[in-house]
C-alpha atoms as a PDB file:
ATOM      1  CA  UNK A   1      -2.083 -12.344  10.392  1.00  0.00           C
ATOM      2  CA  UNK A   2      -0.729 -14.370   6.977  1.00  0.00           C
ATOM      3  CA  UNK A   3       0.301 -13.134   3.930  1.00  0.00           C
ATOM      4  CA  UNK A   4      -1.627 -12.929   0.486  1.00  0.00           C
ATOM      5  CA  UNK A   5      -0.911 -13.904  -3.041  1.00  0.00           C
ATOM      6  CA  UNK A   6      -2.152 -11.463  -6.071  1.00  0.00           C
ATOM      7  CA  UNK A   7      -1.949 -12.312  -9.465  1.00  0.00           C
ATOM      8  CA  UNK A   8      -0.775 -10.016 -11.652  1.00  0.00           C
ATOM      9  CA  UNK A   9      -1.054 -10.752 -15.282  1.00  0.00           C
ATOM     10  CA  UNK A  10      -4.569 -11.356 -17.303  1.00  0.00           C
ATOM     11  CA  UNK A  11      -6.404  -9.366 -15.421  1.00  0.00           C
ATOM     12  CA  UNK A  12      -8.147  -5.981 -16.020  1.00  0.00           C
ATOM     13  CA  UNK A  13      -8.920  -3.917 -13.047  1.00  0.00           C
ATOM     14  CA  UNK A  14     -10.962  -1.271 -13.201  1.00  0.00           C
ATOM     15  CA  UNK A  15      -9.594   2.018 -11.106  1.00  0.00           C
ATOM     16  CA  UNK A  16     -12.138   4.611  -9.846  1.00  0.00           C
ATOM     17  CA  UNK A  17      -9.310   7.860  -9.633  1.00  0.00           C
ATOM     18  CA  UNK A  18     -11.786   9.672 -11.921  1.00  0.00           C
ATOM     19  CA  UNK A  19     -15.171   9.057  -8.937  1.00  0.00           C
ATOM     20  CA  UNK A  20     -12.306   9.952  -6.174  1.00  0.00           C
ATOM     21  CA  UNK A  21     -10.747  13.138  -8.305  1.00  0.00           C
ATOM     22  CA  UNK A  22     -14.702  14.022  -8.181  1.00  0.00           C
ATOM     23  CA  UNK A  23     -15.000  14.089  -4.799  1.00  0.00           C
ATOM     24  CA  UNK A  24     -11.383  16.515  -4.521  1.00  0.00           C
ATOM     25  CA  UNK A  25      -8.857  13.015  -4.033  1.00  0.00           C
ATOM     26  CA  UNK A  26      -5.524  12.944  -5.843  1.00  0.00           C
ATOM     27  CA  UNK A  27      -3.762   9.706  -6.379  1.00  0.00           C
ATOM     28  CA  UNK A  28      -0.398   9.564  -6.977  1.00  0.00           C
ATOM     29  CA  UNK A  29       3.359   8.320  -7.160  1.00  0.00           C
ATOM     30  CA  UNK A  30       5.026  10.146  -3.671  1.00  0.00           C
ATOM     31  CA  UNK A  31       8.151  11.897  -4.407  1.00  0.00           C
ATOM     32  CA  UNK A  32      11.141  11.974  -2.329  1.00  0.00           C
ATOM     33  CA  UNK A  33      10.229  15.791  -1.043  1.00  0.00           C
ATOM     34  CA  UNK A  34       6.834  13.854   0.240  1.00  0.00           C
ATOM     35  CA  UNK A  35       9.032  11.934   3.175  1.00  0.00           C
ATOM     36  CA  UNK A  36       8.098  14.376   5.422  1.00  0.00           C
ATOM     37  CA  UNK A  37       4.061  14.828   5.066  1.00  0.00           C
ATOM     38  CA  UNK A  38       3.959  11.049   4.728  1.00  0.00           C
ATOM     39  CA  UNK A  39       5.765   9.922   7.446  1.00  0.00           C
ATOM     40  CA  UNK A  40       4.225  12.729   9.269  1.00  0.00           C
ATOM     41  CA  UNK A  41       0.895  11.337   8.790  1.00  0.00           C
ATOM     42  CA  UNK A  42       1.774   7.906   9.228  1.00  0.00           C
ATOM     43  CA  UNK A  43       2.929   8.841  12.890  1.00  0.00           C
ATOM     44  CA  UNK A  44      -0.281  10.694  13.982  1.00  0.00           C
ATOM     45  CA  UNK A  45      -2.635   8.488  12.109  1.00  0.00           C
ATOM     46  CA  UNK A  46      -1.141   4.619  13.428  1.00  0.00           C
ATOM     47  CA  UNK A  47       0.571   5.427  16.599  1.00  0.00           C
ATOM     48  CA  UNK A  48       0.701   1.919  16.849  1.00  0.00           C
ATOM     49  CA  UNK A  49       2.312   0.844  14.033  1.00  0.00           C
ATOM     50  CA  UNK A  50       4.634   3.893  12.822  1.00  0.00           C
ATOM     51  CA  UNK A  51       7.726   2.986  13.516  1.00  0.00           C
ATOM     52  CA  UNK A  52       7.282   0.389  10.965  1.00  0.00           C
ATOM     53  CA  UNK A  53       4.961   2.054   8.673  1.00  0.00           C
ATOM     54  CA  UNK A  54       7.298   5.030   8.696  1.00  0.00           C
ATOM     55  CA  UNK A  55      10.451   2.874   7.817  1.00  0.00           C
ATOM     56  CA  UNK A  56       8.997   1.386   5.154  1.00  0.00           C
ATOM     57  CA  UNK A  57       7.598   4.346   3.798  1.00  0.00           C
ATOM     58  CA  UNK A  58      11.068   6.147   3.705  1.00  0.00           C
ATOM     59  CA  UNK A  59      12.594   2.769   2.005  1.00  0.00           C
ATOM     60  CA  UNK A  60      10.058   2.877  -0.681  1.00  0.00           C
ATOM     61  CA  UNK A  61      10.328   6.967  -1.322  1.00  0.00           C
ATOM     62  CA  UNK A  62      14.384   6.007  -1.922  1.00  0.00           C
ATOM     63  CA  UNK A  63      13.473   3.627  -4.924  1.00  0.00           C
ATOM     64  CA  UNK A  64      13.541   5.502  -8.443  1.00  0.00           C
ATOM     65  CA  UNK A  65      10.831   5.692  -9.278  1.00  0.00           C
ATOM     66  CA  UNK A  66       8.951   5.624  -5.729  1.00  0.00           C
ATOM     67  CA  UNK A  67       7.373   2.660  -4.736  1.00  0.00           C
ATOM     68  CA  UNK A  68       4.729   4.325  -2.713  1.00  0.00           C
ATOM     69  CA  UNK A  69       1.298   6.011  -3.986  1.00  0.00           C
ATOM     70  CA  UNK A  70      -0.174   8.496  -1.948  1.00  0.00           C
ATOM     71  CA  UNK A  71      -3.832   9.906  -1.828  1.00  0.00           C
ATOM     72  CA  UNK A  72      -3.809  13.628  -1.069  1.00  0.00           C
ATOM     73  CA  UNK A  73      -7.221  15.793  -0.249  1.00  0.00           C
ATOM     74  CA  UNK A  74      -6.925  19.607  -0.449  1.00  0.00           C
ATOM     75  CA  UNK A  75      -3.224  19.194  -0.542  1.00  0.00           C
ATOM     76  CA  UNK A  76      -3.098  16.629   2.029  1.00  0.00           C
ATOM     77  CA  UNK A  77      -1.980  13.200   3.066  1.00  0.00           C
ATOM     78  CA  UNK A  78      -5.029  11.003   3.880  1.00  0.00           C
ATOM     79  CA  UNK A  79      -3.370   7.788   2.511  1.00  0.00           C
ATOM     80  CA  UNK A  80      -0.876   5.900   1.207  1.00  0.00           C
ATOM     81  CA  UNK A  81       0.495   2.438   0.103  1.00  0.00           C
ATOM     82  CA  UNK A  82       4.130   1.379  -0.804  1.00  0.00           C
ATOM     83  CA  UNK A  83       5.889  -1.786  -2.120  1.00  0.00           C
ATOM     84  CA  UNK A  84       8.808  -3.267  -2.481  1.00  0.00           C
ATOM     85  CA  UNK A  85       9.558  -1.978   0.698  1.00  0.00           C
ATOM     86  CA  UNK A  86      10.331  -4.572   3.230  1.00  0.00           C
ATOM     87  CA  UNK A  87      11.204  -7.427   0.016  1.00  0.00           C
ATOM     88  CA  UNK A  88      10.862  -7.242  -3.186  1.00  0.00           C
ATOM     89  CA  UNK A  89       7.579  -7.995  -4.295  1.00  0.00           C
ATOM     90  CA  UNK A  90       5.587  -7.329  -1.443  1.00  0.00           C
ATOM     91  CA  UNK A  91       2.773  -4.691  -1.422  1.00  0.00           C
ATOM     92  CA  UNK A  92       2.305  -2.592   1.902  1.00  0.00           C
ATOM     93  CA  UNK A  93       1.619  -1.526   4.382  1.00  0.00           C
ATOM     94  CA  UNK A  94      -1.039   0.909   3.448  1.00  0.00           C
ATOM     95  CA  UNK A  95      -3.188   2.887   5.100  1.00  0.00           C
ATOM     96  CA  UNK A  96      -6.021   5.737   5.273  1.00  0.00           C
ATOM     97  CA  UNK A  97      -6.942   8.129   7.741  1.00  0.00           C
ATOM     98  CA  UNK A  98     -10.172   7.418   9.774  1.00  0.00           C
ATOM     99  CA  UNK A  99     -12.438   9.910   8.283  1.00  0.00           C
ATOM    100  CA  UNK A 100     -11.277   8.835   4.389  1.00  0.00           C
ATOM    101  CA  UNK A 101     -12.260   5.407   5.122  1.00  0.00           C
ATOM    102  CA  UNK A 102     -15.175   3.990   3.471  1.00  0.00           C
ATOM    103  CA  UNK A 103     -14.768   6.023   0.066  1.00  0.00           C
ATOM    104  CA  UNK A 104     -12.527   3.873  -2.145  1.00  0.00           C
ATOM    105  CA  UNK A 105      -9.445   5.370  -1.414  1.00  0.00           C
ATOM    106  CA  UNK A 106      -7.747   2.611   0.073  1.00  0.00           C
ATOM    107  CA  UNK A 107      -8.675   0.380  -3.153  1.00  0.00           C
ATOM    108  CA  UNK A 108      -7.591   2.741  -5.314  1.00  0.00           C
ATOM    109  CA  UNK A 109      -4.020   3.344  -3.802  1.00  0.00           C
ATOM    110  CA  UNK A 110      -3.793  -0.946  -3.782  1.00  0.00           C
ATOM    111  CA  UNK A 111      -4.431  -0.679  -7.733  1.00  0.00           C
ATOM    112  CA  UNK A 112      -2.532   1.406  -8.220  1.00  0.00           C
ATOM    113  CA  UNK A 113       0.391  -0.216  -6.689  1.00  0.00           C
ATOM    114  CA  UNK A 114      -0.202  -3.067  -8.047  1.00  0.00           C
ATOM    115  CA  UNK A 115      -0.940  -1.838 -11.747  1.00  0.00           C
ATOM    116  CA  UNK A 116       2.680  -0.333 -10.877  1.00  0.00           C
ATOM    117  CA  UNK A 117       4.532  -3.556  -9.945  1.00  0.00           C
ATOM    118  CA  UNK A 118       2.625  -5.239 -13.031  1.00  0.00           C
ATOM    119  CA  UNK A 119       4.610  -2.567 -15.493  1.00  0.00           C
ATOM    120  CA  UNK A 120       7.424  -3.086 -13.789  1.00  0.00           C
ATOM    121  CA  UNK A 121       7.460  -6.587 -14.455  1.00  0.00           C
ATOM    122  CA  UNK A 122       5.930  -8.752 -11.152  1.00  0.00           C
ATOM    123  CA  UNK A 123       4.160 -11.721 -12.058  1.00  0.00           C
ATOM    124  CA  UNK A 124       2.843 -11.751  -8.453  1.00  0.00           C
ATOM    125  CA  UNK A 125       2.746  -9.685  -5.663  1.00  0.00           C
ATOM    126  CA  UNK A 126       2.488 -10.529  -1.729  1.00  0.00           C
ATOM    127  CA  UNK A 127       0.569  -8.440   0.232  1.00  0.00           C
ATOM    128  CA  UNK A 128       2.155  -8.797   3.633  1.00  0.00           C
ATOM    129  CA  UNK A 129       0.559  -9.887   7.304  1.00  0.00           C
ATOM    130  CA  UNK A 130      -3.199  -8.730   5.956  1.00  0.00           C
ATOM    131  CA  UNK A 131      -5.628  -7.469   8.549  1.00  0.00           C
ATOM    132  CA  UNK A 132      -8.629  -8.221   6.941  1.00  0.00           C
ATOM    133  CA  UNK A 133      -8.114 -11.568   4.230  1.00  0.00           C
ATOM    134  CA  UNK A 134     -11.903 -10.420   3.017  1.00  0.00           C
ATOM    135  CA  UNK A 135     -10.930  -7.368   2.191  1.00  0.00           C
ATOM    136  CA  UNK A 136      -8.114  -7.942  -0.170  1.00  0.00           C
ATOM    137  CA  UNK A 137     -10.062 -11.100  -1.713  1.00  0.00           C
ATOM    138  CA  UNK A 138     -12.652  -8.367  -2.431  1.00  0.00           C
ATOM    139  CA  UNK A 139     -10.522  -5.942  -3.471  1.00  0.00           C
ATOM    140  CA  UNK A 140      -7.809  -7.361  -5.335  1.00  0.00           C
ATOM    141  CA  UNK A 141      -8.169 -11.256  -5.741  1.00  0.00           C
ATOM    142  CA  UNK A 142      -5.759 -12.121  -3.772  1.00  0.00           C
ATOM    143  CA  UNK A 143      -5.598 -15.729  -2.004  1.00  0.00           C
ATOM    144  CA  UNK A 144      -4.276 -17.068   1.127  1.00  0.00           C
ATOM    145  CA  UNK A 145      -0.626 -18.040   1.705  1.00  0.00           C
ATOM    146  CA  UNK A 146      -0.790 -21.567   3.990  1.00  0.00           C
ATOM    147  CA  UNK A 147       1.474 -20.924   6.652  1.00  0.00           C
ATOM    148  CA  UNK A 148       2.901 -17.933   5.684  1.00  0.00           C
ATOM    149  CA  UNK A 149       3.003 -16.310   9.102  1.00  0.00           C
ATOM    150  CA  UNK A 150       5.366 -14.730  10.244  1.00  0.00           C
ATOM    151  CA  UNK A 151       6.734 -14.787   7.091  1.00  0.00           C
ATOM    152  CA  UNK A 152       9.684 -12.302   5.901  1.00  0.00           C
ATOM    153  CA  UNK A 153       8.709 -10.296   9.365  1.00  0.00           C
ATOM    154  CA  UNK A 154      10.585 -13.352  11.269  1.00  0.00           C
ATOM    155  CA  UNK A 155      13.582 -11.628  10.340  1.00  0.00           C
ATOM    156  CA  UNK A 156      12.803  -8.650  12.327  1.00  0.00           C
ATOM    157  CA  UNK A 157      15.214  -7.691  15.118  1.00  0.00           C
ATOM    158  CA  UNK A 158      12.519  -7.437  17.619  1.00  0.00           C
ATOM    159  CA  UNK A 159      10.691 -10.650  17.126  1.00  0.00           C
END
């Protein structure tokens, strides 16, 4: 895993939240009475990585204004993505339930975010220990970090 490098300034990226609203998706800042739902549906959705997730997650709904989006379906959590969670200036984690995946939510809550760091006055932002570099590249722009991993994640207790 390595970390990735988006620009933020210059460039125009186009959001699809009016195709998602078609299809019933909400995108949105979380609110601090979210914790709950979210980390909820970070636990049954990533078993594997929800300690984590979930810390983050709680970190980010503390910030005024929250630093995580959320995508909601008939009043529901199917996805999310925070920032300046573990550092400042870092984008994740994110992530969308199974049977969302494949529809454009997951872009739409990284544009979000990062349309939200950009107004809050990030140059850059690093997406964090990226599971798929294609993706992001795709999705976002973003570049490779050389060496980068572990990266701010060294500091970890557990590693």
């Amino acid at each position: 895993m390595t970390d990735m490098l988006v620009k933020l300034y210059g460039e125009t990226r186009h959001s699809r939240a009016d195709d998602l609203a078609k299809q019933g998706f909400k995108i949105n800042r979380a609110l601090g009475a979210d914790r709950v739902k979210i980390t909820r549906f970070i636990k049954a959705s990533f078993p594997e990585s929800a300690e984590g997730w979930a810390a983050e997650a709680e970190v980010s709904l503390t910030q005024q204004p929250s630093s995580c989006m959320i995508a909601t379906l008939d009043h529901k959590v199917v996805g999310f993505c925070c920032y300046d969670a573990t550092a400042k200036g870092m984008l994740g984690p994110i992530g969308v339930s199974e049977e969302c995946r494949g529809k454009g939510v997951a872009k739409e809550l990284i544009l979000q975010s990062l349309e939200a760091m950009k107004h809050a006055g990030y140059a850059y932002a690093v997406i964090g220990w990226v599971s798929s570099e294609a993706f992001y590249e795709k999705v976002c722009g973003a570049i490779t970090i050389p060496d980068s991993f572990p990266g701010v994640y060294s500091l970890l207790v557990d590693q």
